[in-house]
PDB file of N, CA and C in Angstrom:
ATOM      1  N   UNK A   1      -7.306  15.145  -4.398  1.00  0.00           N
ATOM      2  CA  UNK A   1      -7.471  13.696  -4.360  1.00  0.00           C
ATOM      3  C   UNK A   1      -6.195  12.985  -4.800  1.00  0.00           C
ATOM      4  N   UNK A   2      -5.016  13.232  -5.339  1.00  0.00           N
ATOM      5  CA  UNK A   2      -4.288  12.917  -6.395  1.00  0.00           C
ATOM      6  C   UNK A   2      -3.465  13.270  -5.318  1.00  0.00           C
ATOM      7  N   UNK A   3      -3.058  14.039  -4.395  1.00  0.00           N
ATOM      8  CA  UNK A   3      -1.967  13.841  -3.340  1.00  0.00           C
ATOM      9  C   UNK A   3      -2.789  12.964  -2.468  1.00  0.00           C
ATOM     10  N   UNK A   4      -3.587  12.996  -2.260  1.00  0.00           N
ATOM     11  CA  UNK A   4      -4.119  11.629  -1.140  1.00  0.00           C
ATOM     12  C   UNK A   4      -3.562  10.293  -1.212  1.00  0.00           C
ATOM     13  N   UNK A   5      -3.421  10.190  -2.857  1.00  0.00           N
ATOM     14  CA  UNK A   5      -3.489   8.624  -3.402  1.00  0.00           C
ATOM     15  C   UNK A   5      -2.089   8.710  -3.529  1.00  0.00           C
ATOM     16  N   UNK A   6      -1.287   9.858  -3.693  1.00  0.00           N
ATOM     17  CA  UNK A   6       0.286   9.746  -3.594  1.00  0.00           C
ATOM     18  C   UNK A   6       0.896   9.499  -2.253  1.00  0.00           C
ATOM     19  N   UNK A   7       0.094   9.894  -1.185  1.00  0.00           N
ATOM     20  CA  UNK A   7       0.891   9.990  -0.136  1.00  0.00           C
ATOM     21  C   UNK A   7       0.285   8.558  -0.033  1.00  0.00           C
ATOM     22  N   UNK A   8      -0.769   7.701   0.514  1.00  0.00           N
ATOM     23  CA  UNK A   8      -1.158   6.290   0.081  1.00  0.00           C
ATOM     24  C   UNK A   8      -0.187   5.386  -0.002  1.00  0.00           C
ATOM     25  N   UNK A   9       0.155   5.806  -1.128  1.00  0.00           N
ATOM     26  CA  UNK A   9       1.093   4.483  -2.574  1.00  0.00           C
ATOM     27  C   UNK A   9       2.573   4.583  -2.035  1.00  0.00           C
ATOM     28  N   UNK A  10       2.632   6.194  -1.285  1.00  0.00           N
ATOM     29  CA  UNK A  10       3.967   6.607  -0.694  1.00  0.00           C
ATOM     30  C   UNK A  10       4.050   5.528   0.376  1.00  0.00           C
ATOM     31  N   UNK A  11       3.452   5.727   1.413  1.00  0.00           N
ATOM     32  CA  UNK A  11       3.075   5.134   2.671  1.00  0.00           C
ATOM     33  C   UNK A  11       3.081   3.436   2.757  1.00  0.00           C
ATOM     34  N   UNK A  12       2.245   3.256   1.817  1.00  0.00           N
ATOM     35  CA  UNK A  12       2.225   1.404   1.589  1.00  0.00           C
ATOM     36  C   UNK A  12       3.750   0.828   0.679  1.00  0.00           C
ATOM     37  N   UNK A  13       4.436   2.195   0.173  1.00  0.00           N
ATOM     38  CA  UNK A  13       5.616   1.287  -0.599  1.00  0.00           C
ATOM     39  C   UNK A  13       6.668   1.552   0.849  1.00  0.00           C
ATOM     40  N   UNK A  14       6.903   1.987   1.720  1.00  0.00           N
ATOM     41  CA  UNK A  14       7.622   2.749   2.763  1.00  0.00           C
ATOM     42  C   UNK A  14       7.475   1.499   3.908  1.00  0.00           C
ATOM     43  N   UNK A  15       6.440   0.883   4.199  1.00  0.00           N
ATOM     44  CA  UNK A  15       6.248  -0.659   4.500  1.00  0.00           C
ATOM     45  C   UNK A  15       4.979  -0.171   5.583  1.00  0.00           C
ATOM     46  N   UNK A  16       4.187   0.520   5.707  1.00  0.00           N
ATOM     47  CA  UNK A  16       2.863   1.241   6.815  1.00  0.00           C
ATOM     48  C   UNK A  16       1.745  -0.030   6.336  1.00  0.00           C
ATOM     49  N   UNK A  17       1.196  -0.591   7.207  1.00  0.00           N
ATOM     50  CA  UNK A  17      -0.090  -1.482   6.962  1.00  0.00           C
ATOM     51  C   UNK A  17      -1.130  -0.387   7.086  1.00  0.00           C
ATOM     52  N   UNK A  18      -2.129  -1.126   6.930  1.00  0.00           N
ATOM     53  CA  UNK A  18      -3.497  -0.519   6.684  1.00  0.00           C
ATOM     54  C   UNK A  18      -3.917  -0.136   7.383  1.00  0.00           C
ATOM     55  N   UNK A  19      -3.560  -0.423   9.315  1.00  0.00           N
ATOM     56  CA  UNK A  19      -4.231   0.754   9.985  1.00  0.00           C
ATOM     57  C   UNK A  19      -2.939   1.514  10.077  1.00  0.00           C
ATOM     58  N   UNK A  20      -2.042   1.650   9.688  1.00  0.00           N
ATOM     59  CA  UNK A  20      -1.096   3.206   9.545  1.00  0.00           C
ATOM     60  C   UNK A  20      -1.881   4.116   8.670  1.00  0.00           C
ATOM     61  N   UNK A  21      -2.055   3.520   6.961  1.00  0.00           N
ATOM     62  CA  UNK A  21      -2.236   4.194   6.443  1.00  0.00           C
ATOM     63  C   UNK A  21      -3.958   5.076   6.770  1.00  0.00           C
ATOM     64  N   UNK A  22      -4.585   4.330   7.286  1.00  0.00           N
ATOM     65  CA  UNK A  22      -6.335   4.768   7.446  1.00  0.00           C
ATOM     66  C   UNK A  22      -5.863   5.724   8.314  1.00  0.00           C
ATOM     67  N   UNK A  23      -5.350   5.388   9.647  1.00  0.00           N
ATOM     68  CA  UNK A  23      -4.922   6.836  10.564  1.00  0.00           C
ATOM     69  C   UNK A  23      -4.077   8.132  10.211  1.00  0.00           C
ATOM     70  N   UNK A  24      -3.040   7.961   9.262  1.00  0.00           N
ATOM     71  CA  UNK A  24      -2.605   9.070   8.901  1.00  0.00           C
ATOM     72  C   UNK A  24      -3.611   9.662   7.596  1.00  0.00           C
ATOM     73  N   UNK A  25      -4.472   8.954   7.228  1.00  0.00           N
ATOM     74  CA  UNK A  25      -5.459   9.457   6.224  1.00  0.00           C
ATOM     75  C   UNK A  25      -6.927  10.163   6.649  1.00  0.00           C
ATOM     76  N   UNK A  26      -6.871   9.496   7.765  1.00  0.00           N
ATOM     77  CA  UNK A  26      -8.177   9.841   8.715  1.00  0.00           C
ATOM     78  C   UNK A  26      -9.352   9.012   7.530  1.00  0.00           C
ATOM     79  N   UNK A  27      -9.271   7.776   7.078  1.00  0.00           N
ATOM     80  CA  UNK A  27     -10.144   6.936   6.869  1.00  0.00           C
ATOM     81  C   UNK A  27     -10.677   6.286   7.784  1.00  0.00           C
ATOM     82  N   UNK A  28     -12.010   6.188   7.490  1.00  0.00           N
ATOM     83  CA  UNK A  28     -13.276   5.638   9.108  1.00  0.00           C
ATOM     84  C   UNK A  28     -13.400   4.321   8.701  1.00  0.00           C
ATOM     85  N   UNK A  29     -12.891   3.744   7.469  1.00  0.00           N
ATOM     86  CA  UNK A  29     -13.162   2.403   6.901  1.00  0.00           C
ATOM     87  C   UNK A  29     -12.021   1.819   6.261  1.00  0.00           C
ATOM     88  N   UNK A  30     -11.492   0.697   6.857  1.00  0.00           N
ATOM     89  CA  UNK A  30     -10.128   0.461   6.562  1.00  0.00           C
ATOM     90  C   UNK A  30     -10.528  -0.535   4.757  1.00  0.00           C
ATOM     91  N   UNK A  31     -11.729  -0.363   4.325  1.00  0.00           N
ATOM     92  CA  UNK A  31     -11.602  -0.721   3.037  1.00  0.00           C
ATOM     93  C   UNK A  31     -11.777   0.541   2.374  1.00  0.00           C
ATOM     94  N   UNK A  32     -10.914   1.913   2.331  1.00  0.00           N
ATOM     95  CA  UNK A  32     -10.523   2.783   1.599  1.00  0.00           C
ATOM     96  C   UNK A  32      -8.779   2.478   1.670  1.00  0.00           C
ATOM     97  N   UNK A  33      -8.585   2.114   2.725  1.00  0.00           N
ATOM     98  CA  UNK A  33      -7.169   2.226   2.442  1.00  0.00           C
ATOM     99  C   UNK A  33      -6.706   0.591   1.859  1.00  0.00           C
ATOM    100  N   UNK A  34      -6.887  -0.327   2.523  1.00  0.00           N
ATOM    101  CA  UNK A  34      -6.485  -2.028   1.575  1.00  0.00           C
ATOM    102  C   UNK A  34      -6.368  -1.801   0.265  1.00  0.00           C
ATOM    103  N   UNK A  35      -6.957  -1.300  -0.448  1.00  0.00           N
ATOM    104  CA  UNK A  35      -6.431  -1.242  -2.083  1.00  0.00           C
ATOM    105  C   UNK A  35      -4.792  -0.735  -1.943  1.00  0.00           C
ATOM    106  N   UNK A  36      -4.292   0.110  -1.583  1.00  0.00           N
ATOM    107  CA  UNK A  36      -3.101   0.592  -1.431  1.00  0.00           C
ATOM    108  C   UNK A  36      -2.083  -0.204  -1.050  1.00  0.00           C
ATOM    109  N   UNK A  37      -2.212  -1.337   0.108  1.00  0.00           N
ATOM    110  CA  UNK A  37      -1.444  -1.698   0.899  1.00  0.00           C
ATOM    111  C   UNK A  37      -1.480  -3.473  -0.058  1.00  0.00           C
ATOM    112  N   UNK A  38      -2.516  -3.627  -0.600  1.00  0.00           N
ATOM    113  CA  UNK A  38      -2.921  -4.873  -1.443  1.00  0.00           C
ATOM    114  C   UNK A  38      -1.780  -4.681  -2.494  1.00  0.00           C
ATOM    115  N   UNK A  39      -2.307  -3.729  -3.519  1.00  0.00           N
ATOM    116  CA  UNK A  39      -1.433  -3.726  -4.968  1.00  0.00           C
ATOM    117  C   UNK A  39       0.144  -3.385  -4.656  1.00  0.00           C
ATOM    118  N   UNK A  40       0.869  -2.778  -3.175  1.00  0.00           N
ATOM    119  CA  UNK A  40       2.407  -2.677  -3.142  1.00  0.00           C
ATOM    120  C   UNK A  40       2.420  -4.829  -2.558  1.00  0.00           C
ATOM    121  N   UNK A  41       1.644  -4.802  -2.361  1.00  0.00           N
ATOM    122  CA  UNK A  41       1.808  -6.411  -1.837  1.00  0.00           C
ATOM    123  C   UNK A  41       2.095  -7.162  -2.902  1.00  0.00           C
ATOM    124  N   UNK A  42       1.084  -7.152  -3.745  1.00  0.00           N
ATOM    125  CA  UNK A  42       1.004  -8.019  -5.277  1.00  0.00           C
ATOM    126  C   UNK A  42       2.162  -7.492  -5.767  1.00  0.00           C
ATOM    127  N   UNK A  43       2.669  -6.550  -5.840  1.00  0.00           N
ATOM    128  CA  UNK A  43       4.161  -6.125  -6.461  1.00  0.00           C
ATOM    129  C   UNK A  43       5.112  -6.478  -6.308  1.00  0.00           C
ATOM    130  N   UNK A  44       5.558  -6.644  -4.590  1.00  0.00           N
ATOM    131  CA  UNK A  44       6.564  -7.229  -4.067  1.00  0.00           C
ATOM    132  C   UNK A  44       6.122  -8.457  -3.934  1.00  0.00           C
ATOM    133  N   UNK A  45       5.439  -9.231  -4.298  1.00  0.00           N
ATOM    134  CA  UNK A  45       4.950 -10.634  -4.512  1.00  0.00           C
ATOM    135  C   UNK A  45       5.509 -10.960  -6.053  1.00  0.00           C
ATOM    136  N   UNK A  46       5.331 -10.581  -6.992  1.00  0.00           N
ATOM    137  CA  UNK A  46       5.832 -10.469  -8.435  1.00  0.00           C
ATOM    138  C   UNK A  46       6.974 -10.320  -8.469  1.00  0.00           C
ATOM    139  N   UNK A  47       7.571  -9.298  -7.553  1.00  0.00           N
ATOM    140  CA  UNK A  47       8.929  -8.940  -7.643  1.00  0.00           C
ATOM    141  C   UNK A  47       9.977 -10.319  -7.357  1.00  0.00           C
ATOM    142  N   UNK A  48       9.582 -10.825  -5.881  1.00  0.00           N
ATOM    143  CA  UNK A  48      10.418 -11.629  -5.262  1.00  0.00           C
ATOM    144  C   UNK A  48      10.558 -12.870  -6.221  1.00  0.00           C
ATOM    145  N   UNK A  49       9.442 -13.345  -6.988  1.00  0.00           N
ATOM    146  CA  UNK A  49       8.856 -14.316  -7.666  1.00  0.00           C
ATOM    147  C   UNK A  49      10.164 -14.138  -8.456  1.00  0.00           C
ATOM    148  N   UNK A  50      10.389 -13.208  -9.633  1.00  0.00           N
ATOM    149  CA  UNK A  50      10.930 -13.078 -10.520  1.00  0.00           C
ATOM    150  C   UNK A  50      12.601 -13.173 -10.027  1.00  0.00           C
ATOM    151  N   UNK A  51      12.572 -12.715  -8.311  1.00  0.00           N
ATOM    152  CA  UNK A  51      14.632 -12.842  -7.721  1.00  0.00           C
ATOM    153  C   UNK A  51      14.137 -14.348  -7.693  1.00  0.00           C
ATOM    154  N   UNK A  52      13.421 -14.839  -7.448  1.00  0.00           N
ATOM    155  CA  UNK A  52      13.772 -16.443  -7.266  1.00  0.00           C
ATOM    156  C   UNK A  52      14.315 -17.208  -8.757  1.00  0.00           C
ATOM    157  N   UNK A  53      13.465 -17.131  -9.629  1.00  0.00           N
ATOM    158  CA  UNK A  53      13.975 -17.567 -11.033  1.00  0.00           C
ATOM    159  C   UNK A  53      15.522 -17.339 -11.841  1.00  0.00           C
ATOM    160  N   UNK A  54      15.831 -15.729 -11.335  1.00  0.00           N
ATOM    161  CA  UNK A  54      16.835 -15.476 -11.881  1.00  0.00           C
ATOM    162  C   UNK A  54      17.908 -16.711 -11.080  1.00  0.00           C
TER     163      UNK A  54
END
């Protein structure tokens, strides 16, 4: 389970949307994979936030 969620977190930081990641996962429900592709979003959302201020 723990390489699943690595290759995932791999995949969504690498720039793959959610039906990349469900097909190379062989998920039948693309709400197993959105958590993945959500939280690298909110990250690089935080991230950019913080190049703007500097």
């Amino acid at each position: 389970m723990a390489c699943v969620k690595a290759t995932a977190n791999e995949l969504a930081e690498s720039g793959a949307n959610v039906y990349e990641i469900a097909a190379r996962l062989s998920h039948s429900d693309l709400k197993y994979s959105a958590p993945y592709v959500r939280d690298i979003d909110r990250k690089r959302l935080a991230e950019d936030s913080f190049d703007r201020v500097e």
